[in-house]
PDB file of N, CA and C in Angstrom:
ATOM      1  N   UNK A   1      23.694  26.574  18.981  1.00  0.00           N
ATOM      2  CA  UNK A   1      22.236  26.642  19.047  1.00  0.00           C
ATOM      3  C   UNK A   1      21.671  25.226  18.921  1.00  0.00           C
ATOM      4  N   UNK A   2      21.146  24.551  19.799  1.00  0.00           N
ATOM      5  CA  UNK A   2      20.139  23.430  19.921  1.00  0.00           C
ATOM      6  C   UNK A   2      18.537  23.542  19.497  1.00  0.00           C
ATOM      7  N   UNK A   3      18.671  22.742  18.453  1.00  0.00           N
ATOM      8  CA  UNK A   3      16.926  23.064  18.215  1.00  0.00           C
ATOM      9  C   UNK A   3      16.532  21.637  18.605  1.00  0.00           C
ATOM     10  N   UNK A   4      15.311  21.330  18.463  1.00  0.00           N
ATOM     11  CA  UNK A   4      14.810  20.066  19.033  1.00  0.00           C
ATOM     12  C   UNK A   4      13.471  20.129  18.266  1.00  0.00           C
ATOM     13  N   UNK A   5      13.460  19.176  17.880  1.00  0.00           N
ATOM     14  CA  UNK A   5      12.658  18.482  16.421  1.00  0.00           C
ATOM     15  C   UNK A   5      11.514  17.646  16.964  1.00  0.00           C
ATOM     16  N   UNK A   6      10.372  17.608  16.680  1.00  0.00           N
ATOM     17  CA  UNK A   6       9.309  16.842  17.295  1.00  0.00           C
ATOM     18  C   UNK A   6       8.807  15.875  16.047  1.00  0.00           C
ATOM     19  N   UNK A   7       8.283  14.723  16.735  1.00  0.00           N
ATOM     20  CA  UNK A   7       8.339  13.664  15.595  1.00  0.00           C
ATOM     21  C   UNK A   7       7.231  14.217  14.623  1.00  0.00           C
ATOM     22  N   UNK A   8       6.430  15.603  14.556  1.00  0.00           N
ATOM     23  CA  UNK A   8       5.538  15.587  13.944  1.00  0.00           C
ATOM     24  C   UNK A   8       6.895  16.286  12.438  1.00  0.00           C
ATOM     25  N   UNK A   9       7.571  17.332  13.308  1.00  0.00           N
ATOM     26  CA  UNK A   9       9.227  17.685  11.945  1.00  0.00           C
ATOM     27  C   UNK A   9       9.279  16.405  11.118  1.00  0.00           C
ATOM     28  N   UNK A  10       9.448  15.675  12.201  1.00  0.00           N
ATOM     29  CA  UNK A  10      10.312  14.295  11.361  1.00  0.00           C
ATOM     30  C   UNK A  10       9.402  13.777  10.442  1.00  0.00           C
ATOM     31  N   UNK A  11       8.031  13.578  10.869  1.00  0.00           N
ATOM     32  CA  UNK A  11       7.362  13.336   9.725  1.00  0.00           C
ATOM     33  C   UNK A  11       7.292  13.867   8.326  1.00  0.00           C
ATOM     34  N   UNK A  12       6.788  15.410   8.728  1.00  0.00           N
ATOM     35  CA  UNK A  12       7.074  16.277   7.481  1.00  0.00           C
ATOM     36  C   UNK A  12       8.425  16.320   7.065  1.00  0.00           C
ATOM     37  N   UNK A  13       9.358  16.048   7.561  1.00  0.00           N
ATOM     38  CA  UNK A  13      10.746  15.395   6.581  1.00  0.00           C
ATOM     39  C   UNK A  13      10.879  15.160   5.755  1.00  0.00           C
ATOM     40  N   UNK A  14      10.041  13.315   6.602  1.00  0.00           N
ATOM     41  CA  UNK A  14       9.829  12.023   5.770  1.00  0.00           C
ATOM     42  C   UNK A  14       9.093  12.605   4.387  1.00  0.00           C
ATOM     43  N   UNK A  15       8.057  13.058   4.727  1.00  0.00           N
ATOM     44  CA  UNK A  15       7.323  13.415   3.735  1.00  0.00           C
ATOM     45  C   UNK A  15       7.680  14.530   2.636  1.00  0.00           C
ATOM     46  N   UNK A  16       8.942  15.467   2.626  1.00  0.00           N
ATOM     47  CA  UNK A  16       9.365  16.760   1.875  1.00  0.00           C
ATOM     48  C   UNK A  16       8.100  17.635   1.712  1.00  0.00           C
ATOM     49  N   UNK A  17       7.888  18.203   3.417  1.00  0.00           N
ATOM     50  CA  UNK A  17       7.038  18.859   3.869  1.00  0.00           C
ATOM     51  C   UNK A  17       7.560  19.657   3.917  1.00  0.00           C
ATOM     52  N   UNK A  18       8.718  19.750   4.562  1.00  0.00           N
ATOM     53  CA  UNK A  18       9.490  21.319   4.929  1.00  0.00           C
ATOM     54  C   UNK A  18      10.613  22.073   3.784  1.00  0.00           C
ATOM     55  N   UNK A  19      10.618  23.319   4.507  1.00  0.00           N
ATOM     56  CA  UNK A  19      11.305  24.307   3.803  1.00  0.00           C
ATOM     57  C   UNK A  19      12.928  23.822   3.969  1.00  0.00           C
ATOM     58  N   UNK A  20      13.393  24.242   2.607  1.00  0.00           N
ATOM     59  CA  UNK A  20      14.662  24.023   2.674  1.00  0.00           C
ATOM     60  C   UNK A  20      15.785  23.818   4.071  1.00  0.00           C
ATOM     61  N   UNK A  21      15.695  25.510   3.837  1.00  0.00           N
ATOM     62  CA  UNK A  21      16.208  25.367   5.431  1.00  0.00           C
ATOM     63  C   UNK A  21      16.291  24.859   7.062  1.00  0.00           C
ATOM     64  N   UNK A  22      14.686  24.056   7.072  1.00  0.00           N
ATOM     65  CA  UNK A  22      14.604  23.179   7.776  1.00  0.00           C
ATOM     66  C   UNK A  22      15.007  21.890   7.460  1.00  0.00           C
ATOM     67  N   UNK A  23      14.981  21.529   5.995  1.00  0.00           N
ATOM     68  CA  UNK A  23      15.243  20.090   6.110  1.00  0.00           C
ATOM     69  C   UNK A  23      16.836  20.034   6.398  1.00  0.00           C
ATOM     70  N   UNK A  24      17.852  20.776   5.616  1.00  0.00           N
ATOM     71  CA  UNK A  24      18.972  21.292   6.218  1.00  0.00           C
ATOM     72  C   UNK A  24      19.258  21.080   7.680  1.00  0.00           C
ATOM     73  N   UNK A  25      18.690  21.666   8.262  1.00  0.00           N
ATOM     74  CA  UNK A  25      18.873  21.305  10.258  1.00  0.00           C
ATOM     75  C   UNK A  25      18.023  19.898  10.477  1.00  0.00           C
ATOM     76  N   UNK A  26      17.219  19.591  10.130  1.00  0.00           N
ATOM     77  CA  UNK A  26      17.163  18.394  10.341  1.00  0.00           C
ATOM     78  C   UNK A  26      17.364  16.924  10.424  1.00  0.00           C
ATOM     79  N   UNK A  27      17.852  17.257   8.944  1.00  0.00           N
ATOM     80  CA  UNK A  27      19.282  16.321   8.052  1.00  0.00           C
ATOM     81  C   UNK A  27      20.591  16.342   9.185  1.00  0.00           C
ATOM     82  N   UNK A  28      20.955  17.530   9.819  1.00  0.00           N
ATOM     83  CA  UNK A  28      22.213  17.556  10.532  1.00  0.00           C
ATOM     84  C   UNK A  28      21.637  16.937  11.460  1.00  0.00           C
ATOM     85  N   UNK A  29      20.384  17.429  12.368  1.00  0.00           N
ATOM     86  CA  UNK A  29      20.610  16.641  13.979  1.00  0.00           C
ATOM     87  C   UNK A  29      19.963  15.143  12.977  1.00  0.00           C
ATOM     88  N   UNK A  30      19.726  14.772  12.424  1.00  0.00           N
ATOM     89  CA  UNK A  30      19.435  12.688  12.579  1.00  0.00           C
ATOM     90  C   UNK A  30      21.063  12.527  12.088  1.00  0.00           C
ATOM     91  N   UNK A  31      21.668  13.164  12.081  1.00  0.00           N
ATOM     92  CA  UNK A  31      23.615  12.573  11.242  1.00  0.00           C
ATOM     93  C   UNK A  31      23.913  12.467  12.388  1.00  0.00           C
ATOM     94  N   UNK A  32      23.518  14.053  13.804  1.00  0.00           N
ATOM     95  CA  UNK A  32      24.341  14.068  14.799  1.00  0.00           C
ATOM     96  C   UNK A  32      23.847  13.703  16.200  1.00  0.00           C
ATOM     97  N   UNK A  33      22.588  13.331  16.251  1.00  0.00           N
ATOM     98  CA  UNK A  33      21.884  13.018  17.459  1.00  0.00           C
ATOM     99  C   UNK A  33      20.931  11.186  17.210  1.00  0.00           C
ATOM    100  N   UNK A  34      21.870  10.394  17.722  1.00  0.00           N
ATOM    101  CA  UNK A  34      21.094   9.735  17.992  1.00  0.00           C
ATOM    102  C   UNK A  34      20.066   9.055  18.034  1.00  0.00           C
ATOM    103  N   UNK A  35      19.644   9.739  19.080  1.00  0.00           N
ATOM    104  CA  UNK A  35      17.906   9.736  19.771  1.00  0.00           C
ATOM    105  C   UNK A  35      17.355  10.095  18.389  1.00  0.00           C
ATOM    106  N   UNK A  36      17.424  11.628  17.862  1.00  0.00           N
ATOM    107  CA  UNK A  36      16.731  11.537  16.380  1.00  0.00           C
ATOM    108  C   UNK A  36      16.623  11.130  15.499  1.00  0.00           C
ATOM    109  N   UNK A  37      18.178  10.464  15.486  1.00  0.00           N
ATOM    110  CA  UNK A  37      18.155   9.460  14.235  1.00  0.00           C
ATOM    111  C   UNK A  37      17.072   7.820  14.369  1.00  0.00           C
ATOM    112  N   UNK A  38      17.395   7.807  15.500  1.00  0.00           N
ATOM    113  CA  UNK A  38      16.462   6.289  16.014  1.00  0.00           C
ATOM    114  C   UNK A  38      15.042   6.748  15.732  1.00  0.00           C
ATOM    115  N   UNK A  39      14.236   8.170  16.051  1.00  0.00           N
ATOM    116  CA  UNK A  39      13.098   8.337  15.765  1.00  0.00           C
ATOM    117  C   UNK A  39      12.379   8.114  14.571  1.00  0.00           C
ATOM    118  N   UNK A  40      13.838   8.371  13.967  1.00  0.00           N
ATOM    119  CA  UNK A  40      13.462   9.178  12.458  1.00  0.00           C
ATOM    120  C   UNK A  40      13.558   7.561  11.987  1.00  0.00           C
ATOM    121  N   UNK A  41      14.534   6.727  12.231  1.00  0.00           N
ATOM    122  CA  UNK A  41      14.184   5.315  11.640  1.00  0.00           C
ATOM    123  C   UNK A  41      13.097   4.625  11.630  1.00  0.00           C
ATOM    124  N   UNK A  42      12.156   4.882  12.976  1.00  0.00           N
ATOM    125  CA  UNK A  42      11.131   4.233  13.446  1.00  0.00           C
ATOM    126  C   UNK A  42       9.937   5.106  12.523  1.00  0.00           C
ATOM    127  N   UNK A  43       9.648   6.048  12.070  1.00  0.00           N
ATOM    128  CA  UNK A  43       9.260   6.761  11.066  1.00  0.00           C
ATOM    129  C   UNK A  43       9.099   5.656   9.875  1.00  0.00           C
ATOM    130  N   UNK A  44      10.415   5.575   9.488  1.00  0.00           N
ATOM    131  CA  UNK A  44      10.570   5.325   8.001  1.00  0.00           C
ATOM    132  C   UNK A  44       9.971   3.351   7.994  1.00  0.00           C
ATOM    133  N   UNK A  45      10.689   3.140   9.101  1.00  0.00           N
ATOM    134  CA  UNK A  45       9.966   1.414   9.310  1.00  0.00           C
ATOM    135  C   UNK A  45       8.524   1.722   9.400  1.00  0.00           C
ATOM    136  N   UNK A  46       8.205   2.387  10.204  1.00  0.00           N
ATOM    137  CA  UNK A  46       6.485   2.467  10.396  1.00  0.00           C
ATOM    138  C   UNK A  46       5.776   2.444   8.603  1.00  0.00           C
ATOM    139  N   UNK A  47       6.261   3.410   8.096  1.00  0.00           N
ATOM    140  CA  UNK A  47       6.061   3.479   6.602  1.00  0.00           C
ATOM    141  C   UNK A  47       6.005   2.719   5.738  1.00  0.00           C
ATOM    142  N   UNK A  48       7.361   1.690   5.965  1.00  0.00           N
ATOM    143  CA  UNK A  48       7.698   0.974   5.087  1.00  0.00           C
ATOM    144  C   UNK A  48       6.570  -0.463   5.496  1.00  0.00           C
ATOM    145  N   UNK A  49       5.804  -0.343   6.928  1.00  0.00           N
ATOM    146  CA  UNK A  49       4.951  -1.750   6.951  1.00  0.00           C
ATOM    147  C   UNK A  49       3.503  -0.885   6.194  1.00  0.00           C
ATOM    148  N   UNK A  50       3.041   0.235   6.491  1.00  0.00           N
ATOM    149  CA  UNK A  50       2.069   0.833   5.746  1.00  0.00           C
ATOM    150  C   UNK A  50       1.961   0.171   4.227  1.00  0.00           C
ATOM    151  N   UNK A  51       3.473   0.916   3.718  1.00  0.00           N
ATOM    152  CA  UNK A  51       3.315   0.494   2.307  1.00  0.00           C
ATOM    153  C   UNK A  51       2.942  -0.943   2.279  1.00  0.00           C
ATOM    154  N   UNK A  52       3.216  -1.810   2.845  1.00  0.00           N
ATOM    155  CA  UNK A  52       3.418  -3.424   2.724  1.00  0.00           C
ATOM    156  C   UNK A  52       1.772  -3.846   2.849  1.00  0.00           C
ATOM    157  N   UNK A  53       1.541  -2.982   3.435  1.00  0.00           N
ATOM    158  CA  UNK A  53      -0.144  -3.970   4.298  1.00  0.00           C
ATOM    159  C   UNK A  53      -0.851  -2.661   3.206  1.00  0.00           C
ATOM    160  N   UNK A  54      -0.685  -2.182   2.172  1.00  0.00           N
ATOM    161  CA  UNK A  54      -1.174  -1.777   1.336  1.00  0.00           C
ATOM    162  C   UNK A  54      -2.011  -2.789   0.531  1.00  0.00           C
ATOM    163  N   UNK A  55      -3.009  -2.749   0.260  1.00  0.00           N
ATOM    164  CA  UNK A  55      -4.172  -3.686  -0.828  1.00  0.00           C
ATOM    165  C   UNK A  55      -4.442  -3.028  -2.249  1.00  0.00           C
ATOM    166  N   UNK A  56      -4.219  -3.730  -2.486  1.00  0.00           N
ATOM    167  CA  UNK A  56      -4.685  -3.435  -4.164  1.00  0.00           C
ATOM    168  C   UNK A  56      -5.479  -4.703  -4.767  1.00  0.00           C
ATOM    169  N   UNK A  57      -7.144  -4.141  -5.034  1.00  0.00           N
ATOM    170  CA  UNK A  57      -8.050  -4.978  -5.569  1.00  0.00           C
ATOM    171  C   UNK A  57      -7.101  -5.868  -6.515  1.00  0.00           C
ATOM    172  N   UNK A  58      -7.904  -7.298  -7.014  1.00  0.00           N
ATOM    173  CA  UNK A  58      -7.794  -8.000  -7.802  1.00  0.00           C
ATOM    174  C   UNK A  58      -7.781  -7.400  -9.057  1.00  0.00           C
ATOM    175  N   UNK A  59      -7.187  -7.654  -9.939  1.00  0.00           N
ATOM    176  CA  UNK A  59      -7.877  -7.422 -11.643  1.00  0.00           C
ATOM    177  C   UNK A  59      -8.837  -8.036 -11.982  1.00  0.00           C
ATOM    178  N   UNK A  60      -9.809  -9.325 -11.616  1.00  0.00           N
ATOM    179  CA  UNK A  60     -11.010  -9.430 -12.175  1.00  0.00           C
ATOM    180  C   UNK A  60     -11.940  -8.152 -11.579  1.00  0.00           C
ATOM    181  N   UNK A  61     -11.619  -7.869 -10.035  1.00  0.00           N
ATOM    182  CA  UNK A  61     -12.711  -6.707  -9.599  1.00  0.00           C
ATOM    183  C   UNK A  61     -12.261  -5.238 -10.642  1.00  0.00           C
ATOM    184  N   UNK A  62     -11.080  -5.345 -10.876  1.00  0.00           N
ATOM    185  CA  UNK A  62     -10.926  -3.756 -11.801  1.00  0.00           C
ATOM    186  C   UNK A  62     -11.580  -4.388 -13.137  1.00  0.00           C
ATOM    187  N   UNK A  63     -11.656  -5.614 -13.373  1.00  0.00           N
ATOM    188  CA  UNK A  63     -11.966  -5.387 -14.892  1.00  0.00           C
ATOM    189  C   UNK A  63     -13.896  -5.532 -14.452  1.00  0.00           C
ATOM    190  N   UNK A  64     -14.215  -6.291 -13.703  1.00  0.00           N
ATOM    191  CA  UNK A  64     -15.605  -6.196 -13.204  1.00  0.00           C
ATOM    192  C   UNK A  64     -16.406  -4.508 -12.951  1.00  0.00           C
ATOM    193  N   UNK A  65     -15.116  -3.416 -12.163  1.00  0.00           N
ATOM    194  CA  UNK A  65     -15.921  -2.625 -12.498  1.00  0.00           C
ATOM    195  C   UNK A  65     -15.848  -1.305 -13.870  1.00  0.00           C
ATOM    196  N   UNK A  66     -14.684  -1.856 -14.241  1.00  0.00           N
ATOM    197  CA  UNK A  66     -14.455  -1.479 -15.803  1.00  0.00           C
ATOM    198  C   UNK A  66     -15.409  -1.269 -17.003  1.00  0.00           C
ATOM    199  N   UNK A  67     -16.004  -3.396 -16.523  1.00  0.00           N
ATOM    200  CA  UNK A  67     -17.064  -3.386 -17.520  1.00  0.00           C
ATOM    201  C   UNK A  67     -18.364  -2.869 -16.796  1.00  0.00           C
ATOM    202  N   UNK A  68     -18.641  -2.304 -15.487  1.00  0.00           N
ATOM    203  CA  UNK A  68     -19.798  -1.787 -15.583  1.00  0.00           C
ATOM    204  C   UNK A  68     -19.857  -0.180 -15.792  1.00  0.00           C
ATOM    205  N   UNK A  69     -18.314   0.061 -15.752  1.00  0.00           N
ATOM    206  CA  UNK A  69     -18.724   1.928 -16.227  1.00  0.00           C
ATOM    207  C   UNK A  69     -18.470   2.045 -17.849  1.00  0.00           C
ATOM    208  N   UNK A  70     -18.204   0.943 -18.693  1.00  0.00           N
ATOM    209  CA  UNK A  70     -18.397   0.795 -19.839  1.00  0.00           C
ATOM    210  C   UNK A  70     -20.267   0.395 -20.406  1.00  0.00           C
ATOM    211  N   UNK A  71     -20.657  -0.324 -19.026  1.00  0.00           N
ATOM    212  CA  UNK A  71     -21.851  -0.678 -19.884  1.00  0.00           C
ATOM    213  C   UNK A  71     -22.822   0.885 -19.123  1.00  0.00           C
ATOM    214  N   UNK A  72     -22.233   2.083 -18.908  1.00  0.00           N
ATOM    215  CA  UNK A  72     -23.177   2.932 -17.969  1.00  0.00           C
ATOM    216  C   UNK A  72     -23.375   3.910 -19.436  1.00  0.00           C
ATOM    217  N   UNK A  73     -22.306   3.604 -20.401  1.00  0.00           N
ATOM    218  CA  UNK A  73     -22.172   5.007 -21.249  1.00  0.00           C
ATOM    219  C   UNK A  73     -23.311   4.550 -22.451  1.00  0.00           C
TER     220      UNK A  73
END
């Protein structure tokens, strides 16, 4: 039996979206196909620049608005 996985599967993968038993068959075809496994890499790179180009304010702006929900009370 051939199933065929669409990168939106692979996402919810990535993400431990799916039900057991799918991640199970999915886990097998990226071990045994290739093409899915290359998808599924390009997934996880795509991710891994997300995380990177992630921003996180300064600490003077967290402590700037710290002290104004301290001076609200």
């Amino acid at each position: 039996m051939y199933e065929s996985f669409t990168t939106h599967d692979l996402i919810l993968y990535y993400f431990n979206e799916v039900e057991l038993s799918d991640t199970v068959l999915i886990q097998h075809e990226i071990d045994c196909n290739p093409e899915t496994e290359e998808s599924y890499q390009e997934i996880v790179q795509v991710m891994d620049h997300i995380d990177q180009c992630m921003v996180n304010p300064s600490s003077s702006v967290i402590k700037n608005i710290l002290n104004y929900s301290h001076s609200l009370k």
